[in-house]
PDB file of N, CA and C in Angstrom:
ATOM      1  N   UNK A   1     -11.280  -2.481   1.713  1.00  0.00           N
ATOM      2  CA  UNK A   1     -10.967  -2.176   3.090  1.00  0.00           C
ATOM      3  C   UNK A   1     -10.777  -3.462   3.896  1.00  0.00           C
ATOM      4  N   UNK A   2     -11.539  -4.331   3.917  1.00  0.00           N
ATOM      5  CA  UNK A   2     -11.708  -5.312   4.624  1.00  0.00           C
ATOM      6  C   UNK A   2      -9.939  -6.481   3.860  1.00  0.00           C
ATOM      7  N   UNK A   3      -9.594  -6.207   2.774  1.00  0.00           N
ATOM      8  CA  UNK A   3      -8.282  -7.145   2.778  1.00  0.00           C
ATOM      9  C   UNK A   3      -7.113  -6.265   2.887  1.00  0.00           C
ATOM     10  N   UNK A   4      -7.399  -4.391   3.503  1.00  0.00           N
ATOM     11  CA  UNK A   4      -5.900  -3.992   4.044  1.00  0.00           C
ATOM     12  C   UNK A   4      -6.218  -4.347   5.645  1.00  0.00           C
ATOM     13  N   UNK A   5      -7.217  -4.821   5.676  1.00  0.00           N
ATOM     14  CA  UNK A   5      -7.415  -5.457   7.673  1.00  0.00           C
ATOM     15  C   UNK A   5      -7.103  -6.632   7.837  1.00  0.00           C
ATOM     16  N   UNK A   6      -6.995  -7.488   6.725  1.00  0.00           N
ATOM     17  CA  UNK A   6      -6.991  -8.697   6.542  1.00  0.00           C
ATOM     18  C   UNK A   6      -4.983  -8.969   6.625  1.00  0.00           C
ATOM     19  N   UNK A   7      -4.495  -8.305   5.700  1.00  0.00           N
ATOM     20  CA  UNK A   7      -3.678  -8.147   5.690  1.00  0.00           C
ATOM     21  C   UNK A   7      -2.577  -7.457   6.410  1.00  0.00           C
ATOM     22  N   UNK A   8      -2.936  -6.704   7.330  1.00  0.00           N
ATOM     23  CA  UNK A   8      -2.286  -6.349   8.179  1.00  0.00           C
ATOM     24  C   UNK A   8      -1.470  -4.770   8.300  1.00  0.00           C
ATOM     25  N   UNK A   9      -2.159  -4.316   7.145  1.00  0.00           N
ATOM     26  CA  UNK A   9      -1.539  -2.865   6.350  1.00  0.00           C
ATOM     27  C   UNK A   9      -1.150  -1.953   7.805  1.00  0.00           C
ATOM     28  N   UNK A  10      -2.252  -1.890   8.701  1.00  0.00           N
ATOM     29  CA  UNK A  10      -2.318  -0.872   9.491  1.00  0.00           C
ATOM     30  C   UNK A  10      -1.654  -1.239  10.499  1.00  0.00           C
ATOM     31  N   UNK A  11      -1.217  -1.816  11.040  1.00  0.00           N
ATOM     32  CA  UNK A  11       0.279  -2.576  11.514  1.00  0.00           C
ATOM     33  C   UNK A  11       1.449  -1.095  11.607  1.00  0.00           C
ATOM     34  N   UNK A  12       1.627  -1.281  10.363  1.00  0.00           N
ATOM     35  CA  UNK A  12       2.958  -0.304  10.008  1.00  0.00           C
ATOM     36  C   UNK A  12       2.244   0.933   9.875  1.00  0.00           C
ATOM     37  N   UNK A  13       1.059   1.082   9.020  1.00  0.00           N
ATOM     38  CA  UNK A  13       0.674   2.553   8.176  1.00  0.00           C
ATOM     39  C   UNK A  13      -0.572   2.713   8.752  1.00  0.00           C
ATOM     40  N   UNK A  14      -0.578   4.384   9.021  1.00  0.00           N
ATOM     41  CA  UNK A  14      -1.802   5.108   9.063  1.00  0.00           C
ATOM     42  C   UNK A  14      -2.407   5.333   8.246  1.00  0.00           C
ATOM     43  N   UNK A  15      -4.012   4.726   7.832  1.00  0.00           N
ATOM     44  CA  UNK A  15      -4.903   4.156   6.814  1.00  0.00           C
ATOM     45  C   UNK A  15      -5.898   5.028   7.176  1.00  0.00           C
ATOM     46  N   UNK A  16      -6.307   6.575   6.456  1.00  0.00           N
ATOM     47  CA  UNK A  16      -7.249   6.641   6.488  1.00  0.00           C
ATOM     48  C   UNK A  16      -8.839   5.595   6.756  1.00  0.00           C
ATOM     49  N   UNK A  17      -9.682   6.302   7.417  1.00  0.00           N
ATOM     50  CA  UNK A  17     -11.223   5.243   7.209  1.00  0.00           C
ATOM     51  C   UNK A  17     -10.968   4.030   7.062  1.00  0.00           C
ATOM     52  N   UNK A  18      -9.733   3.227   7.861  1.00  0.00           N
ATOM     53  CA  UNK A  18      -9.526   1.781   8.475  1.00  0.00           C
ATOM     54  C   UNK A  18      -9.391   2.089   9.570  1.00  0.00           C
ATOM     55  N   UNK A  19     -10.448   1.109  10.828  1.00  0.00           N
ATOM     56  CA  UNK A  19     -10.450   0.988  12.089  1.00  0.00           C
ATOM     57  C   UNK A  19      -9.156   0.781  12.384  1.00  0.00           C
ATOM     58  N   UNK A  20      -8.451   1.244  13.211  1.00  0.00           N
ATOM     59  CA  UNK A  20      -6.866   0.522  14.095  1.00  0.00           C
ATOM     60  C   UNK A  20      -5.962   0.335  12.756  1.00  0.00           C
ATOM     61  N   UNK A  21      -6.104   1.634  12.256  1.00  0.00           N
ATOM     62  CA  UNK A  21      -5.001   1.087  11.383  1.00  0.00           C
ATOM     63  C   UNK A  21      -4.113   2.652  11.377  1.00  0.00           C
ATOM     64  N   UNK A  22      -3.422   2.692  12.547  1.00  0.00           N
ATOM     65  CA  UNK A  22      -2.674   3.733  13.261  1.00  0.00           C
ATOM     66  C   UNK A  22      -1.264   3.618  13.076  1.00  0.00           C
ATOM     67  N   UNK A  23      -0.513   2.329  12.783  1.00  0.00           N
ATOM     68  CA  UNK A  23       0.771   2.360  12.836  1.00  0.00           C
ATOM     69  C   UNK A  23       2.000   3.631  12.464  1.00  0.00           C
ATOM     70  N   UNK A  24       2.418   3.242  12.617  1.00  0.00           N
ATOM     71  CA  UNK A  24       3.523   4.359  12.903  1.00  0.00           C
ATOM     72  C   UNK A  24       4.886   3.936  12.362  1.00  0.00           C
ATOM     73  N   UNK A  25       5.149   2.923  11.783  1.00  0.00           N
ATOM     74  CA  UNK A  25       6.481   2.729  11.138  1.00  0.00           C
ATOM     75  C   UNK A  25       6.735   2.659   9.956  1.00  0.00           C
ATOM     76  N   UNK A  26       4.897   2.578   8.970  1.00  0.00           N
ATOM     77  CA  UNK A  26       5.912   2.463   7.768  1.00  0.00           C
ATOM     78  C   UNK A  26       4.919   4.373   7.363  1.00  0.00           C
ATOM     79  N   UNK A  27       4.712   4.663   6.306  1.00  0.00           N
ATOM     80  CA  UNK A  27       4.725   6.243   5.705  1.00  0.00           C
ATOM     81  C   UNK A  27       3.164   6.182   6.059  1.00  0.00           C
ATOM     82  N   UNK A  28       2.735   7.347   6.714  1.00  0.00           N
ATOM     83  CA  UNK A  28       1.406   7.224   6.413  1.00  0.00           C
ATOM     84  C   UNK A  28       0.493   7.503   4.724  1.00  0.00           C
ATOM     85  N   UNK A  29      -0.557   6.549   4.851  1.00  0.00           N
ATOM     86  CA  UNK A  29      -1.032   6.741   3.337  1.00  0.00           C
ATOM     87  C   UNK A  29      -2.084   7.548   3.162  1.00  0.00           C
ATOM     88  N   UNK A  30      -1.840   8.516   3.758  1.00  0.00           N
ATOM     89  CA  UNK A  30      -2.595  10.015   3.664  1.00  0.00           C
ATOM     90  C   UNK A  30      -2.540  10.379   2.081  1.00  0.00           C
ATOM     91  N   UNK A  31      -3.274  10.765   1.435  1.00  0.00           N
ATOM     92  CA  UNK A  31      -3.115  11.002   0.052  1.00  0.00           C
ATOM     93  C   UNK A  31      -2.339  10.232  -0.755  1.00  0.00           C
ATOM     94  N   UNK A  32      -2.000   9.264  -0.430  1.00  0.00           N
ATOM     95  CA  UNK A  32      -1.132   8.427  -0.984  1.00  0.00           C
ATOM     96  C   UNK A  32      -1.954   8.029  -2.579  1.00  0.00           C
ATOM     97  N   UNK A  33      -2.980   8.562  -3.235  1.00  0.00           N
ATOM     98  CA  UNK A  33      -3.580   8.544  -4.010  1.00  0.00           C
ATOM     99  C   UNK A  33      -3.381   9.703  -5.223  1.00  0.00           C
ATOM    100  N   UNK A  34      -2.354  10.540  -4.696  1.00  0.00           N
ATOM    101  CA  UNK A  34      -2.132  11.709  -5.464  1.00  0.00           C
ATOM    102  C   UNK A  34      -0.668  11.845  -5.748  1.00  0.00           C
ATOM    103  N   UNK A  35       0.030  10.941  -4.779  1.00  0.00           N
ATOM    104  CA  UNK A  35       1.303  11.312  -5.152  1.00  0.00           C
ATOM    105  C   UNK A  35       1.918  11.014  -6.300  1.00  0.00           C
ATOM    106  N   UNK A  36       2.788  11.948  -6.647  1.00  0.00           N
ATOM    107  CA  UNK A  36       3.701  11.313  -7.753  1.00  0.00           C
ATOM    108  C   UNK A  36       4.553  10.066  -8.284  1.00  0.00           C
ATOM    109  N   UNK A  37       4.762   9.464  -6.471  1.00  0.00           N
ATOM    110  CA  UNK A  37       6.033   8.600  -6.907  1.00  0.00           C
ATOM    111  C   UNK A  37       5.449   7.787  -5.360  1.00  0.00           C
ATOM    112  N   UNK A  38       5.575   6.363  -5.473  1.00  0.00           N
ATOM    113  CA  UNK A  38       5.760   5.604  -3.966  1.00  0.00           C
ATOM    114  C   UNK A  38       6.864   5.457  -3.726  1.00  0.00           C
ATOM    115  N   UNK A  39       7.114   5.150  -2.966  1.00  0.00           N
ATOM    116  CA  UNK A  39       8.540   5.021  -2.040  1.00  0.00           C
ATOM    117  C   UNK A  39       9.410   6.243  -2.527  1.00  0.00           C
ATOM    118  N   UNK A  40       9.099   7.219  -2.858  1.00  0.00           N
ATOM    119  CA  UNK A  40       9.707   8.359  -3.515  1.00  0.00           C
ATOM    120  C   UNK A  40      10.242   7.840  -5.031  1.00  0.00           C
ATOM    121  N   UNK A  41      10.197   6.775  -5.281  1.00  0.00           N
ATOM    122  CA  UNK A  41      11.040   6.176  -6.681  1.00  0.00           C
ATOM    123  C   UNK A  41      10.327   5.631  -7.738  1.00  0.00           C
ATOM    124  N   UNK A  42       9.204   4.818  -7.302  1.00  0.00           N
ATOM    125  CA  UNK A  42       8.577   4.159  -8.395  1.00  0.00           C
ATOM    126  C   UNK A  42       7.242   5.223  -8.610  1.00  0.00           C
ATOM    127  N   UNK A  43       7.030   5.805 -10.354  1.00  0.00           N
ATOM    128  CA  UNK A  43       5.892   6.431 -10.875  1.00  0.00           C
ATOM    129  C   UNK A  43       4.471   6.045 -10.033  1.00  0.00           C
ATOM    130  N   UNK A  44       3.640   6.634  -9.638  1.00  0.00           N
ATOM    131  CA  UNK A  44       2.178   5.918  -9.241  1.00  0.00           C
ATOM    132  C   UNK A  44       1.328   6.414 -10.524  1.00  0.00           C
ATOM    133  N   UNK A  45       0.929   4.711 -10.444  1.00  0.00           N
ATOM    134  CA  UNK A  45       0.201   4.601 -11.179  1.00  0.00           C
ATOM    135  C   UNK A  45      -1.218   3.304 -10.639  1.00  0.00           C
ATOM    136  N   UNK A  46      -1.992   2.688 -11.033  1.00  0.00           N
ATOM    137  CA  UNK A  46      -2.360   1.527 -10.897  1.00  0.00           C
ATOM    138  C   UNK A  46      -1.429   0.744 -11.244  1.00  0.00           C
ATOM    139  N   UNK A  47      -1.220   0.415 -11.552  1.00  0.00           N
ATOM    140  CA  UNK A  47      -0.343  -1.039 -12.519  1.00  0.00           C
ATOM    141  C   UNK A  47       1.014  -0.948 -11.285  1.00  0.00           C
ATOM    142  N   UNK A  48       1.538  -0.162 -11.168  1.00  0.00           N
ATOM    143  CA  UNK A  48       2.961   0.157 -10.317  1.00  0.00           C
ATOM    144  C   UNK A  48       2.476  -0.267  -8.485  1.00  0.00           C
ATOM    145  N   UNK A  49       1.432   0.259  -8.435  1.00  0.00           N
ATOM    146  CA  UNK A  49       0.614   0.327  -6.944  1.00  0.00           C
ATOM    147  C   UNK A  49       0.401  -0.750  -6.925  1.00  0.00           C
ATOM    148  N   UNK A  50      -0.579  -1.443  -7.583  1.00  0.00           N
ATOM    149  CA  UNK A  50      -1.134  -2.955  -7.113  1.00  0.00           C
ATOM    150  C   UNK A  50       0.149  -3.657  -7.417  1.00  0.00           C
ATOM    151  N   UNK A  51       1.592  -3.605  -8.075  1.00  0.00           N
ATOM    152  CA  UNK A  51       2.548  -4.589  -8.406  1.00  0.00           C
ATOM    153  C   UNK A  51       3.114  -4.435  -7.155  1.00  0.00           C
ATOM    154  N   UNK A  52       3.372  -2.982  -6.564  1.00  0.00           N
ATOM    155  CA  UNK A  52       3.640  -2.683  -5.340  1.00  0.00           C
ATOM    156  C   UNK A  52       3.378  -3.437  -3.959  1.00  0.00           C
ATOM    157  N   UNK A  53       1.823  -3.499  -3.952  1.00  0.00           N
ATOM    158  CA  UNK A  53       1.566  -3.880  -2.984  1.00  0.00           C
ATOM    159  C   UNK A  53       1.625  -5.837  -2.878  1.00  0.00           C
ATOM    160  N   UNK A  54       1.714  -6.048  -4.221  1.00  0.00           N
ATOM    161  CA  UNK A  54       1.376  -7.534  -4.212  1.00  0.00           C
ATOM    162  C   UNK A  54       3.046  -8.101  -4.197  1.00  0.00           C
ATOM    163  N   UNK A  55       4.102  -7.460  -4.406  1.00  0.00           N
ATOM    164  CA  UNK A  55       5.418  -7.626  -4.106  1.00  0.00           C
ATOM    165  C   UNK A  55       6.993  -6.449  -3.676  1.00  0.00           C
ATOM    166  N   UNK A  56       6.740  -6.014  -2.766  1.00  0.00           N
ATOM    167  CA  UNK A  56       6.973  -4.876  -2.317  1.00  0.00           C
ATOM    168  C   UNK A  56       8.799  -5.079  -2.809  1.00  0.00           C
ATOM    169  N   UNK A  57       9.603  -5.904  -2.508  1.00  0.00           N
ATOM    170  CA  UNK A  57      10.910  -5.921  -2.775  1.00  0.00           C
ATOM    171  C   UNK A  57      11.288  -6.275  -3.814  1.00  0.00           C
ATOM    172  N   UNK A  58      10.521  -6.839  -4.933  1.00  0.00           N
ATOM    173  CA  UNK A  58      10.621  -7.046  -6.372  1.00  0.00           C
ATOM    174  C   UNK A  58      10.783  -5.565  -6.771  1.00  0.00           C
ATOM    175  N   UNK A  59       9.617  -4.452  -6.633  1.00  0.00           N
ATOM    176  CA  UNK A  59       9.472  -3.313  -7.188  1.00  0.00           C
ATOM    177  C   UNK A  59      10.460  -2.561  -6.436  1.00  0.00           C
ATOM    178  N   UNK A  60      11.138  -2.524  -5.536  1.00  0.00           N
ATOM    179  CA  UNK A  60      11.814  -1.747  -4.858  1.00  0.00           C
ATOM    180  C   UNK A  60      12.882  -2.347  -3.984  1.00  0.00           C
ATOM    181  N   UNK A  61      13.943  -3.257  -4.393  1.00  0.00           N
ATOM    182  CA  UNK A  61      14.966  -4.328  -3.669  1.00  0.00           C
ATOM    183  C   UNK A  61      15.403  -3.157  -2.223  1.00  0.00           C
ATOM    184  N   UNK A  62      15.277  -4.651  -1.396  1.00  0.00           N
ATOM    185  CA  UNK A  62      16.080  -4.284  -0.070  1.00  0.00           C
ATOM    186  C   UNK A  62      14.899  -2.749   0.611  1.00  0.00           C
ATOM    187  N   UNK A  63      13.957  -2.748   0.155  1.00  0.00           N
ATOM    188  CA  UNK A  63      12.506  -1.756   1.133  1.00  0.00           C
ATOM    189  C   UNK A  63      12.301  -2.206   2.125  1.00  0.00           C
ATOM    190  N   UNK A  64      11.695  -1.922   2.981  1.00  0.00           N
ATOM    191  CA  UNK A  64      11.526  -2.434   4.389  1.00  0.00           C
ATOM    192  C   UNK A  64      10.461  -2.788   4.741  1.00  0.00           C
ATOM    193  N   UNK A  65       9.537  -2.637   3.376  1.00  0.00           N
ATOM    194  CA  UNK A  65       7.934  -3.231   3.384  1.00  0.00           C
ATOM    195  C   UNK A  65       8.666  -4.838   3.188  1.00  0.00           C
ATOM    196  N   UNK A  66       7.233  -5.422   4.157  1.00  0.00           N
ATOM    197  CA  UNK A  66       7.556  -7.054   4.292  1.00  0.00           C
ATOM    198  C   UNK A  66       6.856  -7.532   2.708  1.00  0.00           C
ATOM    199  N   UNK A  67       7.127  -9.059   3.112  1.00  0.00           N
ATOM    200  CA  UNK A  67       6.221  -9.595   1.466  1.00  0.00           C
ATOM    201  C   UNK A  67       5.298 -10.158   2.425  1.00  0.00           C
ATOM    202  N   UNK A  68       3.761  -9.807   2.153  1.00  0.00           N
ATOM    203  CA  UNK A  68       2.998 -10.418   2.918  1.00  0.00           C
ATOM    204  C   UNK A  68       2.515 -11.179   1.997  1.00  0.00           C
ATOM    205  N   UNK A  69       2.470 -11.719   1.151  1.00  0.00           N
ATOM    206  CA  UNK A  69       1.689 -12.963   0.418  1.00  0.00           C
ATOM    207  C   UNK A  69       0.806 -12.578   0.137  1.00  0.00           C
ATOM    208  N   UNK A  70       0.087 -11.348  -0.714  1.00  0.00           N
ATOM    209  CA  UNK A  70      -0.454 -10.856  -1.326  1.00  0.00           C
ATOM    210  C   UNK A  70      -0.805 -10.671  -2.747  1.00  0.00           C
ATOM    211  N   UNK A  71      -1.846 -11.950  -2.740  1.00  0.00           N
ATOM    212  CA  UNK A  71      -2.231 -12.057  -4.444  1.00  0.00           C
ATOM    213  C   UNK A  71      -1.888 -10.614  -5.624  1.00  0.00           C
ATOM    214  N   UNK A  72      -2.127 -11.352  -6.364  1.00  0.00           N
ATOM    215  CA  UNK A  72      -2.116 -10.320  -7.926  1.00  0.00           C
ATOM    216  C   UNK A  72      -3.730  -9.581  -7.651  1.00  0.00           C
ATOM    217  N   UNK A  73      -4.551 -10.627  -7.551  1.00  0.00           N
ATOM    218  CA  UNK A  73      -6.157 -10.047  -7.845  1.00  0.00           C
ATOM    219  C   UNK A  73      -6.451  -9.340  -6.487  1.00  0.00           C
ATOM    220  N   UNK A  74      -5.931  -9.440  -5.410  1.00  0.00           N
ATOM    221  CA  UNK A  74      -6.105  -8.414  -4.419  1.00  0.00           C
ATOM    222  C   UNK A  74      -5.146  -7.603  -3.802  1.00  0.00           C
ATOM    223  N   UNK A  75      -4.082  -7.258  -4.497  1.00  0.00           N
ATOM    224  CA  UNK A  75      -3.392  -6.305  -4.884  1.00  0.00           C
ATOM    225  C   UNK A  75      -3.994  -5.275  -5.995  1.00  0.00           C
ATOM    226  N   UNK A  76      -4.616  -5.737  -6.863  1.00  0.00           N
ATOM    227  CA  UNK A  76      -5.328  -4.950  -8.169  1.00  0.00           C
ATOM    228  C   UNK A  76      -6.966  -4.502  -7.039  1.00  0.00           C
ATOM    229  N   UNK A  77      -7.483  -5.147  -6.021  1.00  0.00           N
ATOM    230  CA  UNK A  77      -8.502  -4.933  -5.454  1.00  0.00           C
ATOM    231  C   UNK A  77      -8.632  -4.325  -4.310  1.00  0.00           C
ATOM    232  N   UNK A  78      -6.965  -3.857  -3.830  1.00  0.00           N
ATOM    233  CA  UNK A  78      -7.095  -2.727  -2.559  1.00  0.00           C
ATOM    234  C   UNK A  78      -6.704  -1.209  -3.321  1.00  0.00           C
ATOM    235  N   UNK A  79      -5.765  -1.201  -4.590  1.00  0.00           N
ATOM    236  CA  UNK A  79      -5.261  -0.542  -5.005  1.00  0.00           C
ATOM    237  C   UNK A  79      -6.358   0.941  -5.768  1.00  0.00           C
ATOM    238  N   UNK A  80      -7.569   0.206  -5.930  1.00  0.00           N
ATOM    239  CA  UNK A  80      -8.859   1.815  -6.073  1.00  0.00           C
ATOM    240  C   UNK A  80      -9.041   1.971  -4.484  1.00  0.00           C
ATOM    241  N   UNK A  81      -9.121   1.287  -3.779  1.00  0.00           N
ATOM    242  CA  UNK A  81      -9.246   1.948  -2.579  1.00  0.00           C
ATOM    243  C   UNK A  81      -8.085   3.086  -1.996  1.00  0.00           C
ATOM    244  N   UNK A  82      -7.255   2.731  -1.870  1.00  0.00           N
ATOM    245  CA  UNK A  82      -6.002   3.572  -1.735  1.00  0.00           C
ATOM    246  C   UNK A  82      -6.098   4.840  -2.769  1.00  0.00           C
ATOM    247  N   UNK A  83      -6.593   4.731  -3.978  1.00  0.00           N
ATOM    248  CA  UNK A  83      -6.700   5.730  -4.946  1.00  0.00           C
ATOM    249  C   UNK A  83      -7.692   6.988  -4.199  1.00  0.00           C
ATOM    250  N   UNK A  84      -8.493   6.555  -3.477  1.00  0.00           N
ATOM    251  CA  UNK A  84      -9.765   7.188  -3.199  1.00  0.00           C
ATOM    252  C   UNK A  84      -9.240   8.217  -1.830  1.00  0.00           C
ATOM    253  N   UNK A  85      -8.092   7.665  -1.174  1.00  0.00           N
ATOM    254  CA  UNK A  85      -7.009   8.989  -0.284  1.00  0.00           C
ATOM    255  C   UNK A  85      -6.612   9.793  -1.099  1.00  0.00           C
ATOM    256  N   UNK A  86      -7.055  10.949  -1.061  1.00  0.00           N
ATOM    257  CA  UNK A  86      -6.629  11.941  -1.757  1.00  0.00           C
ATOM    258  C   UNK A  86      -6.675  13.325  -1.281  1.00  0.00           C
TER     259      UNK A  86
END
């Protein structure tokens, strides 16, 4: 929790059980732990999610998620949290 605050997640996305993390422009991640597919395209999985979050336009060219400079090891370390929206 404390590195999607760090990072700025709630900016764009509504984050369950993150303080101020209300945004409104990018998808809210309401269950985002159950879905089938992120961005509607890529499988969810761990491995896909944390690659996701640690390089958003590699996994998905021209997305409108920014690259926030988001390690490998805390990309792999927000990605059970996000699992736990369901």
């Amino acid at each position: 929790m404390a590195l999607i605050k760090q990072f700025g997640c709630g900016g764009c996305h509504l984050i369950p059980r993150i303080a101020d993390a209300k945004g409104t422009v990018g998808l809210p991640l309401l269950h985002v732990g159950t879905r089938s597919y992120l961005a509607g395209f890529i499988s969810n999985s761990p491995e896909n999610m944390a690659l996701w979050i640690q390089n958003p336009q590699k996994a998905l060219p021209a997305d409108a998620v920014p690259q926030m400079n988001v390690t490998l090891q805390d990309s792999r370390d927000i990605t059970p949290f996000l699992y736990t929206l369901k």
